[in-house]
N, C-alpha and C. Protein backbone atom coordinates (compact mmCIF):
# COMPACT_ATOMS: atom_id res chain seq x y z
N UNK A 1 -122.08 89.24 -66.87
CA UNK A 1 -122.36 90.16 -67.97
C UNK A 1 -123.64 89.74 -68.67
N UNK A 2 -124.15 90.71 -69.46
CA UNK A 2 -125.34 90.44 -70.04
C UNK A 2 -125.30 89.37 -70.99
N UNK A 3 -126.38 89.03 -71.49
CA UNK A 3 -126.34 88.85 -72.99
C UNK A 3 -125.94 89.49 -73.78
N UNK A 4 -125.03 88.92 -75.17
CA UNK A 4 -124.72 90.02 -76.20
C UNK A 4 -126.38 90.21 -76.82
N UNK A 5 -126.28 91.60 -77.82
CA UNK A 5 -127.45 92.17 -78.38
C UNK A 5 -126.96 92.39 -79.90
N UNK A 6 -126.97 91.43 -80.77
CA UNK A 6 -126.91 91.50 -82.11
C UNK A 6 -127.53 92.76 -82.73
N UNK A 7 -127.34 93.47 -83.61
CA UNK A 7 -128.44 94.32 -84.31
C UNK A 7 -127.71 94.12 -85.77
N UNK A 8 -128.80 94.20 -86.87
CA UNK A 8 -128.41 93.47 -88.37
C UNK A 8 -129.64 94.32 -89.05
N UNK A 9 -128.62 94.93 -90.14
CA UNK A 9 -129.62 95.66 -91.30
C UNK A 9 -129.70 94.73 -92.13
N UNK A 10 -131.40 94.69 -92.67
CA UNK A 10 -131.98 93.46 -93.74
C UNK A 10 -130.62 93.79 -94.88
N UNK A 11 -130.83 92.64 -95.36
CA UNK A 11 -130.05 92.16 -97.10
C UNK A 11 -130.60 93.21 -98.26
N UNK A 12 -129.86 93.66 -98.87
CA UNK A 12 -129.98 94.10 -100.16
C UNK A 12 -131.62 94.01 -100.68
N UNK A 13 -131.97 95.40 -100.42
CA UNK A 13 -133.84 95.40 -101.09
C UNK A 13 -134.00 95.75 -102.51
N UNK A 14 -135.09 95.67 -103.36
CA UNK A 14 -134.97 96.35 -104.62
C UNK A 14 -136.04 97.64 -104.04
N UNK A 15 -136.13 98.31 -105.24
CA UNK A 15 -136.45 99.74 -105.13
C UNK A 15 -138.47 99.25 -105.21
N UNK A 16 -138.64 100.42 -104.49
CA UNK A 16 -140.63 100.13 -105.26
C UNK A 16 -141.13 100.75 -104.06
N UNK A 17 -142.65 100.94 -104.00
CA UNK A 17 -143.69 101.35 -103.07
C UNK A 17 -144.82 100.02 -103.38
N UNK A 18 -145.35 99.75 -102.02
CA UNK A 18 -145.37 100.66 -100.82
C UNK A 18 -143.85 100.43 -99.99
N UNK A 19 -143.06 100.80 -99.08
CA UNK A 19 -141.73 100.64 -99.13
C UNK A 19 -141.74 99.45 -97.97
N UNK A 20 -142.72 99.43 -97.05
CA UNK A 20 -142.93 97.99 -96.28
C UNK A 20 -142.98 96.37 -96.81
N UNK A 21 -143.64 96.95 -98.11
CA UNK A 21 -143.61 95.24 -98.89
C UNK A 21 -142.21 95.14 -100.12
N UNK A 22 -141.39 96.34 -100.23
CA UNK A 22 -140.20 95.87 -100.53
C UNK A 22 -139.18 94.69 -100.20
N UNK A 23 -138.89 94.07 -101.36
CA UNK A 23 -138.19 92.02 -100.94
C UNK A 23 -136.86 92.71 -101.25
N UNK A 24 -136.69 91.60 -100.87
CA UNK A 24 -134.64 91.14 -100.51
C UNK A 24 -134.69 91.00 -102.20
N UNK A 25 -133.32 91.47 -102.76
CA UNK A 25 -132.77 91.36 -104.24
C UNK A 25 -132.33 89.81 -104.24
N UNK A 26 -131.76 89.24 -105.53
CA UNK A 26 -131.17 88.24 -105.17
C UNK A 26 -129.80 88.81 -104.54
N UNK A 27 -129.18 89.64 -104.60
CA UNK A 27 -128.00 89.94 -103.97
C UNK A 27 -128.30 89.59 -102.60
N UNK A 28 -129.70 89.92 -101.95
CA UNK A 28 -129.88 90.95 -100.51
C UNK A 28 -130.33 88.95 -100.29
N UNK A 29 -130.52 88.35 -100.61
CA UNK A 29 -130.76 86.74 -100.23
C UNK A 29 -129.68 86.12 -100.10
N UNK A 30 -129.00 86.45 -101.25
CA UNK A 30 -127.54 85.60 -100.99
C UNK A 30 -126.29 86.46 -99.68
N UNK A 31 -126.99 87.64 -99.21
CA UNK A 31 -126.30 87.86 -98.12
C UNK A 31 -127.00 87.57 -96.63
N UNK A 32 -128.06 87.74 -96.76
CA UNK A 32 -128.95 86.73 -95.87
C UNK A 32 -128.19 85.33 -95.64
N UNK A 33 -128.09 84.73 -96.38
CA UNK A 33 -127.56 83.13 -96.41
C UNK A 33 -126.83 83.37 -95.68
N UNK A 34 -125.95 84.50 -96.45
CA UNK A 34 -124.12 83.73 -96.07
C UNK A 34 -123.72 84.36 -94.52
N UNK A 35 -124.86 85.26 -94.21
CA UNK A 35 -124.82 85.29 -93.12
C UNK A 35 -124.92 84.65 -91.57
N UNK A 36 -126.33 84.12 -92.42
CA UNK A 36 -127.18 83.49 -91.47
C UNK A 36 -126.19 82.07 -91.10
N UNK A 37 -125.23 81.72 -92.68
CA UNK A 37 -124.39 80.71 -92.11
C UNK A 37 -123.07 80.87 -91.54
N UNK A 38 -122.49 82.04 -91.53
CA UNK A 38 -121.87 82.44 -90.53
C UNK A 38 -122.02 82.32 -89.06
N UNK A 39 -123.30 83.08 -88.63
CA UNK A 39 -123.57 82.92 -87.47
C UNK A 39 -123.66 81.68 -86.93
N UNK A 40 -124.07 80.51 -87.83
CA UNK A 40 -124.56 79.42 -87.50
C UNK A 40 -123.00 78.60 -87.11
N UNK A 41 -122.19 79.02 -87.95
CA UNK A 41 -120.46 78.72 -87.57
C UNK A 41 -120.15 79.09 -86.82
N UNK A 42 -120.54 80.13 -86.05
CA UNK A 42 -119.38 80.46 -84.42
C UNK A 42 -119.38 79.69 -83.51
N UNK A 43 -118.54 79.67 -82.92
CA UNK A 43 -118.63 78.71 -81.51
C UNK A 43 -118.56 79.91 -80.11
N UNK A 44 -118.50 81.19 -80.75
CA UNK A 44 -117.87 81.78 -79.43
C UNK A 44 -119.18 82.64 -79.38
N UNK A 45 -120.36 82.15 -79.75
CA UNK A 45 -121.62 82.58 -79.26
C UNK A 45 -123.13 81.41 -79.55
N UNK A 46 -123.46 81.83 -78.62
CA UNK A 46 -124.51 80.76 -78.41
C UNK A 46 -125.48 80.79 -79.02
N UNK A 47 -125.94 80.25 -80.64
CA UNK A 47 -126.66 80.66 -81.18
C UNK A 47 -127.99 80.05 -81.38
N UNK A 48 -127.72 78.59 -80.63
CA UNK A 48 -128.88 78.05 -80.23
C UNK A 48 -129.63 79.09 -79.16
N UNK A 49 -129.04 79.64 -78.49
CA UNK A 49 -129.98 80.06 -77.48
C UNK A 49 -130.50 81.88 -78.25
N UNK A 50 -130.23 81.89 -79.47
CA UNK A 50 -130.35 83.33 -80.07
C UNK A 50 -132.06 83.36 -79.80
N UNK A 51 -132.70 84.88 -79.95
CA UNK A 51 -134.29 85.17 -80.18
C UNK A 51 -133.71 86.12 -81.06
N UNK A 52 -134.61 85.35 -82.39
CA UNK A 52 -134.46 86.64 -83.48
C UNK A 52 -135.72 87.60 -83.31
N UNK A 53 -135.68 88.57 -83.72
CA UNK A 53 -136.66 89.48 -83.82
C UNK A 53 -136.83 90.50 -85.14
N UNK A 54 -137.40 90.47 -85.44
CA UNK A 54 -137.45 91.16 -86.71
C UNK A 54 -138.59 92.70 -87.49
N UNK A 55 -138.49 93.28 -87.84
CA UNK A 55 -138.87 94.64 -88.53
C UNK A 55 -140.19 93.70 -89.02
N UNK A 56 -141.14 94.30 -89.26
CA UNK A 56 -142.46 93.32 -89.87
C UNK A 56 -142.28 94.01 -91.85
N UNK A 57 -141.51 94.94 -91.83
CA UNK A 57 -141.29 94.88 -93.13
C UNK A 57 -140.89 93.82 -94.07
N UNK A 58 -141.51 93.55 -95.41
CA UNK A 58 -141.02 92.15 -95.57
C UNK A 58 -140.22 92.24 -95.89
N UNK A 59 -138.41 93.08 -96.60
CA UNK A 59 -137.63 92.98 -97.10
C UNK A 59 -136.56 91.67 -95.31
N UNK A 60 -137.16 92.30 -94.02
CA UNK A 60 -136.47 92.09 -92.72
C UNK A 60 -137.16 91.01 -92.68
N UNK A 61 -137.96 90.93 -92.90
CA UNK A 61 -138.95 89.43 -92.39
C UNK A 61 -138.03 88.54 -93.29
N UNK A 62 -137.66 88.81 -94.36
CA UNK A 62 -137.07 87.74 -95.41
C UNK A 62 -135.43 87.54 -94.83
N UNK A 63 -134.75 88.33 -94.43
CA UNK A 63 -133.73 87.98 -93.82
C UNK A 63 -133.70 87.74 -92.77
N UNK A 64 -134.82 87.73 -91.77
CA UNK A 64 -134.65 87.28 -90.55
C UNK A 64 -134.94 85.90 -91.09
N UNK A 65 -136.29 85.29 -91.56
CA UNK A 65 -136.24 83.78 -92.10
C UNK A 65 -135.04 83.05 -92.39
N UNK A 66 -134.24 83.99 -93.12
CA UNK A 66 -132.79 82.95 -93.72
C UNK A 66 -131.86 82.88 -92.78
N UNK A 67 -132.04 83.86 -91.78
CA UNK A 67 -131.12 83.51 -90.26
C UNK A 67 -132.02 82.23 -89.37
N UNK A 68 -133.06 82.38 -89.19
CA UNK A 68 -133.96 81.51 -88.64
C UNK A 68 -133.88 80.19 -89.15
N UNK A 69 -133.71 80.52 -90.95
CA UNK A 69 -133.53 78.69 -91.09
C UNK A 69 -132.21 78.37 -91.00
N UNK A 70 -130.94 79.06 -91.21
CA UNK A 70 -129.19 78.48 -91.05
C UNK A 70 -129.75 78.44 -89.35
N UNK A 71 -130.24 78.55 -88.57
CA UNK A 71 -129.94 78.47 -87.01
C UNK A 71 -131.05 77.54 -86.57
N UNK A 72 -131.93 77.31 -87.18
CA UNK A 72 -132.81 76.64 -86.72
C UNK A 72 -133.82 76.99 -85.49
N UNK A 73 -134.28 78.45 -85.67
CA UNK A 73 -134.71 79.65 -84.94
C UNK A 73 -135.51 79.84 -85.19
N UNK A 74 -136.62 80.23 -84.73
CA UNK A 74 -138.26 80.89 -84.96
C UNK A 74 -138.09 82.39 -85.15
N UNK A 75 -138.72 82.83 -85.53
CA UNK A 75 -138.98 84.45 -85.44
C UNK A 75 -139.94 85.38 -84.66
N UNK A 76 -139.78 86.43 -84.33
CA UNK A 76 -140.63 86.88 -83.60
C UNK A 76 -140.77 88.54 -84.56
N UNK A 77 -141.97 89.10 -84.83
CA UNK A 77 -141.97 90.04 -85.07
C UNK A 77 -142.26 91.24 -84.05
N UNK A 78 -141.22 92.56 -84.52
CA UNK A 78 -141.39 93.33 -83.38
C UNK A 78 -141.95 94.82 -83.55
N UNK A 79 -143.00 95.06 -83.82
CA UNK A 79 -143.67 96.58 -84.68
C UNK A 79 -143.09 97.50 -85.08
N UNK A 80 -142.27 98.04 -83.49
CA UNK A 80 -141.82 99.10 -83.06
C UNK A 80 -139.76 99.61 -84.32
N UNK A 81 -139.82 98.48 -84.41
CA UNK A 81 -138.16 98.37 -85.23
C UNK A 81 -138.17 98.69 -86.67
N UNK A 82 -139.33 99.53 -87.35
CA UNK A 82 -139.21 99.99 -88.74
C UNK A 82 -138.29 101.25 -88.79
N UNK A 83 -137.92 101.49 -90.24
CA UNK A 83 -136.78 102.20 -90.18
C UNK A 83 -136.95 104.05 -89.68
N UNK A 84 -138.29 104.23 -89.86
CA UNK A 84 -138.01 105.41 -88.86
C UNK A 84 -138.66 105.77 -87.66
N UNK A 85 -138.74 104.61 -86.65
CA UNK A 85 -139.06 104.59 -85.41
C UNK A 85 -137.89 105.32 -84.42
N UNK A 86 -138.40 105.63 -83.61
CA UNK A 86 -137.64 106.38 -82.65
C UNK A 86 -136.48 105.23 -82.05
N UNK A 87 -135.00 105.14 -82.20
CA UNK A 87 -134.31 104.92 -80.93
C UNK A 87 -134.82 104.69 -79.59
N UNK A 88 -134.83 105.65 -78.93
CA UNK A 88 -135.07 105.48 -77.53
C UNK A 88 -136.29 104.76 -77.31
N UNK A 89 -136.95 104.33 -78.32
CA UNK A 89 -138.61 103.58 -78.06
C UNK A 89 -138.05 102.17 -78.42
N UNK A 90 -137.07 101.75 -79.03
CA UNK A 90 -136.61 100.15 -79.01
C UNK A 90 -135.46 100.24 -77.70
N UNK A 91 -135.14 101.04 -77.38
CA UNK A 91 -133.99 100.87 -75.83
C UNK A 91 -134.86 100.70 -74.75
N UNK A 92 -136.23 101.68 -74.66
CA UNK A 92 -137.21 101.17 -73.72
C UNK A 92 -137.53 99.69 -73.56
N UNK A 93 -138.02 99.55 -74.91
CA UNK A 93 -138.27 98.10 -75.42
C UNK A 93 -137.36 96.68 -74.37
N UNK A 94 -136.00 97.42 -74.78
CA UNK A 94 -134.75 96.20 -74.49
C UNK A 94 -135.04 96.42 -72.81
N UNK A 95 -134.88 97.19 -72.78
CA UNK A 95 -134.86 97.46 -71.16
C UNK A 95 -135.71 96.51 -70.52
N UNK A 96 -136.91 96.72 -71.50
CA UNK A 96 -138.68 95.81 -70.56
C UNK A 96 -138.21 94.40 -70.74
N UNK A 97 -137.12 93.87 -71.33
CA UNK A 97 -137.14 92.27 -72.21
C UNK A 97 -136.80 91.92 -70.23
N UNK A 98 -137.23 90.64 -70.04
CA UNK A 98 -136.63 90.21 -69.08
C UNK A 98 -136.29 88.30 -69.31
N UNK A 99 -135.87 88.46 -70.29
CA UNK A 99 -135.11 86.89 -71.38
C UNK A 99 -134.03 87.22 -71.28
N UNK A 100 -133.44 85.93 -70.58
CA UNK A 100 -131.86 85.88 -70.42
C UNK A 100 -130.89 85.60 -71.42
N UNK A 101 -131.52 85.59 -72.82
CA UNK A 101 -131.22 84.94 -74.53
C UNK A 101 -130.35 86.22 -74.68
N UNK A 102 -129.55 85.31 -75.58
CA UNK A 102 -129.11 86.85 -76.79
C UNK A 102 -129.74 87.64 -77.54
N UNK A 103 -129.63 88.48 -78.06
CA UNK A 103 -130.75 89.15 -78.95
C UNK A 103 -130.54 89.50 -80.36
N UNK A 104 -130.72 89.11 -81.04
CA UNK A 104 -130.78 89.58 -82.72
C UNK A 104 -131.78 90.27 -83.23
N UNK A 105 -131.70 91.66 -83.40
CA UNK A 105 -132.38 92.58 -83.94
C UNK A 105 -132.31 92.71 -85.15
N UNK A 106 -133.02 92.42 -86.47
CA UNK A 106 -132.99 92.65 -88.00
C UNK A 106 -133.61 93.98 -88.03
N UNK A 107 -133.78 95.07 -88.21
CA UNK A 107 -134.13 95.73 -88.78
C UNK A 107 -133.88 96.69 -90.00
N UNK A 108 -133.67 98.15 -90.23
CA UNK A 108 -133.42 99.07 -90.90
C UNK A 108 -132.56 100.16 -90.40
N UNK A 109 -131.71 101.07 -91.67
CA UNK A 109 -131.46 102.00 -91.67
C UNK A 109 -132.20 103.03 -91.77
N UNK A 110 -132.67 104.30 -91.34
CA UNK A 110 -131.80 104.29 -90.21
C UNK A 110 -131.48 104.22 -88.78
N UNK A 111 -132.83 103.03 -88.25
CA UNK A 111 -132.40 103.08 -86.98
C UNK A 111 -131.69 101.92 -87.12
N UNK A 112 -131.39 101.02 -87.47
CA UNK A 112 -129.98 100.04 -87.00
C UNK A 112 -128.61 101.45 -86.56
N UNK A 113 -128.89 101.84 -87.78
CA UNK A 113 -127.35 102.93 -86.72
C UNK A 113 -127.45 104.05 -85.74
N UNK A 114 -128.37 104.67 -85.42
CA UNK A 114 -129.51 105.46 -85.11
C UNK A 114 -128.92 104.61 -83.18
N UNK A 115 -129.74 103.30 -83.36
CA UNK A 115 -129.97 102.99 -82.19
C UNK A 115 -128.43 102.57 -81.53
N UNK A 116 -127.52 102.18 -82.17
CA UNK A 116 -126.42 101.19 -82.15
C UNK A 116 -125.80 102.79 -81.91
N UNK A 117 -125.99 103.59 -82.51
CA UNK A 117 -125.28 104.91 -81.33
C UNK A 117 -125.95 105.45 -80.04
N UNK A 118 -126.85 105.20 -80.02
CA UNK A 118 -127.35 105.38 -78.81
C UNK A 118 -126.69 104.71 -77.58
N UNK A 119 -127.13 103.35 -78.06
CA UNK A 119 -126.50 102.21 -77.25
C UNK A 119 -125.13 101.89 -76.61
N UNK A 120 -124.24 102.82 -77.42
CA UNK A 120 -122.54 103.01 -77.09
C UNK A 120 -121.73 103.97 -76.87
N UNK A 121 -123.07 104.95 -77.62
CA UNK A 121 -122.26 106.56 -77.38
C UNK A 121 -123.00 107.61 -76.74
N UNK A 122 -124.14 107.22 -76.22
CA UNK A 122 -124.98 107.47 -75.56
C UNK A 122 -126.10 109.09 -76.29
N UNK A 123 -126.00 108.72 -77.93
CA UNK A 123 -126.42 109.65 -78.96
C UNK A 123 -127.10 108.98 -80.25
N UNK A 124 -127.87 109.26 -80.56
CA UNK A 124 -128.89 108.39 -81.22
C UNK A 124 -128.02 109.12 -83.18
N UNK A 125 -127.43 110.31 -82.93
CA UNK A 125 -126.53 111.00 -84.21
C UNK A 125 -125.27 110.33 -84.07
N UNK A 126 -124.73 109.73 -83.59
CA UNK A 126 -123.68 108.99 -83.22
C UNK A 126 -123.45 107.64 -83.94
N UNK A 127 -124.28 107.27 -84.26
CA UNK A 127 -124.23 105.62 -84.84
C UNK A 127 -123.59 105.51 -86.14
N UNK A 128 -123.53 104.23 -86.39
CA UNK A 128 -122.88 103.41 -87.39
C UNK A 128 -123.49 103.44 -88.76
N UNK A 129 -122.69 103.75 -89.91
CA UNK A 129 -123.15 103.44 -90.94
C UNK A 129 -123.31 101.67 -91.78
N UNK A 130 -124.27 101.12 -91.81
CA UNK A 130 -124.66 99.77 -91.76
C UNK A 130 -124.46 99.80 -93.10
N UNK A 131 -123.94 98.92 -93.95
CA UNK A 131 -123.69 98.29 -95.18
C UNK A 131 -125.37 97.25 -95.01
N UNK A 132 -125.65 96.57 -96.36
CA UNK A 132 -126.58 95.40 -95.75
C UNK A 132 -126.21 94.33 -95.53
N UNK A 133 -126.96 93.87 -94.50
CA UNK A 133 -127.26 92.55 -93.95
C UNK A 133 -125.19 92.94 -92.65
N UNK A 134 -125.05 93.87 -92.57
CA UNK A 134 -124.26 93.99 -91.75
C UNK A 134 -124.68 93.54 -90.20
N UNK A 135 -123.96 93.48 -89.75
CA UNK A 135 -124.43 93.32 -87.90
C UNK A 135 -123.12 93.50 -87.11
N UNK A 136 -123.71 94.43 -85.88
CA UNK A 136 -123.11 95.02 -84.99
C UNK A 136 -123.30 94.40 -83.81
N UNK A 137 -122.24 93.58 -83.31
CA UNK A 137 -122.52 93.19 -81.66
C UNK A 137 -122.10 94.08 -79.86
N UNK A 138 -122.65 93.81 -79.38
CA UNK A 138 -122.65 94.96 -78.27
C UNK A 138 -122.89 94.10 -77.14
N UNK A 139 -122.00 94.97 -76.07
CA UNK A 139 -122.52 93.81 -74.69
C UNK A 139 -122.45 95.21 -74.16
N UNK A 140 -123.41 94.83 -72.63
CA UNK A 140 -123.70 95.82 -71.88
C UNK A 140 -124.04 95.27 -70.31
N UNK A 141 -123.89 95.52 -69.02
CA UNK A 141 -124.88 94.91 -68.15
C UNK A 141 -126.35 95.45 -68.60
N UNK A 142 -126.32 96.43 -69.18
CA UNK A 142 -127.72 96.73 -69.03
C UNK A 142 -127.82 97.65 -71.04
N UNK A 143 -129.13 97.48 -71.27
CA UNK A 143 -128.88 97.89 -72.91
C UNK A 143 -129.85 98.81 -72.66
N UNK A 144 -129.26 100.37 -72.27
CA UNK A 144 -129.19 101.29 -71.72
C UNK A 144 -128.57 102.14 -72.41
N UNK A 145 -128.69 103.76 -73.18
CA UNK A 145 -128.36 104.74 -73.78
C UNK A 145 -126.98 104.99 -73.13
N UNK A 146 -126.26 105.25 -73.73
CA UNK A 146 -124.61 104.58 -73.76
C UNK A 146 -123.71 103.69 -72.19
N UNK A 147 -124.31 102.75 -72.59
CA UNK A 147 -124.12 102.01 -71.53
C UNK A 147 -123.41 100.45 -72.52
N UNK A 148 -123.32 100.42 -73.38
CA UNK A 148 -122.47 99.55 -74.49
C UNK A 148 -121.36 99.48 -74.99
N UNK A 149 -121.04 98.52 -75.30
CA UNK A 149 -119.55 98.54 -75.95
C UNK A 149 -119.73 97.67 -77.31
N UNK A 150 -119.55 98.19 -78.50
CA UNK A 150 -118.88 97.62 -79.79
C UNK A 150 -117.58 96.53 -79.58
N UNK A 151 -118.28 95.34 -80.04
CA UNK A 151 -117.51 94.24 -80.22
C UNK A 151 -117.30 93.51 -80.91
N UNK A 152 -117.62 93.42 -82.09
CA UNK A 152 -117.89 93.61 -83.29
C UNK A 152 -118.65 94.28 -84.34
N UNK A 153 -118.26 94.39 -85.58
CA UNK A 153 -118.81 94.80 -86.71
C UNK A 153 -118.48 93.86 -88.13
N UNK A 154 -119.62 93.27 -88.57
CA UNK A 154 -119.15 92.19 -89.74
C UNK A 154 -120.15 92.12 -90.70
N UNK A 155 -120.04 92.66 -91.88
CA UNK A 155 -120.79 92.50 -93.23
C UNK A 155 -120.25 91.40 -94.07
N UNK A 156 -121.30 91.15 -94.77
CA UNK A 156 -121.10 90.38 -95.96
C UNK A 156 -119.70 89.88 -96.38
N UNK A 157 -119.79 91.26 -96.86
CA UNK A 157 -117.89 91.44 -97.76
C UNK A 157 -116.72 90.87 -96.47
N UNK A 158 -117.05 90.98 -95.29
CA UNK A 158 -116.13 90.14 -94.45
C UNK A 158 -115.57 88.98 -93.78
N UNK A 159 -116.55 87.84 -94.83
CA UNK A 159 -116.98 86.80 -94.59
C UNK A 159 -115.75 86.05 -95.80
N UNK A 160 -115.39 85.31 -95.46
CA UNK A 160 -114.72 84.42 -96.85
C UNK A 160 -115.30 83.41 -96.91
């Protein structure tokens, strides 16, 4: 089977223009954290071997960092993953990856749900409504327009 394919809407933003240099709230940091230390707690995924990737917006850049530092992970920025980029232009994307890693996608609503229906229901109107700093895991042989399966879903609020 493949790699799993993480996808995670940034932490809690405050309001303002231009809407790219919008930051994480302190709320949207402290769910960053408690995330990023979540992930860093599983054993039933390999998170040393994670590639984060991230929205170049800075509210995503700031929560991909706080996953990057609980994991001890670099970042990679990825253009194409702002919030109203096309779906099917980040599934192309996944398709071209030829890294045998897991994948953690930070980006936005609304393609975090946008794409995450694509990916399972084979409908880009289909997707998930993302709380922040939520993340949706998916395995697939191939991360391919509904060619996925939902295998988790875990926000903030589900964390103790």
């Amino acid at each position: 089977m493949a790699e799993p394919l993480l996808i995670m809407r940034h932490g809690e933003a405050g309001q303002g223009r231009p809407d790219p240099a919008r930051e994480l709230t302190g709320r949207g940091r402290e769910e960053a954290a408690r995330m990023g230390a979540w992930l860093a707690g599983r054993d039933d995924l390999a998170t040393y071997r994670l590639r984060v990737v991230a929205s170049p917006y800075r509210r995503a850049q700031q929560t991909a960092a706080a996953l990057g530092e609980a994991l001890g992970l670099a970042v990679e920025t990825l253009e194409r993953i702002t919030p109203d980029d096309p779906p099917g232009a980040v599934v192309d994307w996944l398709l071209a990856q030829d890294d045998d890693r897991p994948l953690l996608l930070v980006s936005h609503m609304p393609l975090v749900g946008a794409l995450t229906g694509l990916l399972v229901e084979g409908r880009a109107d289909r997707g998930l409504g993302f709380p922040t700093a939520a993340v949706a895991e998916l395995d697939a042989e191939v991360h391919a327009a509904g060619c996925a399966r939902l295998t988790r879903f875990t926000a903030p609020a589900d964390i103790t």
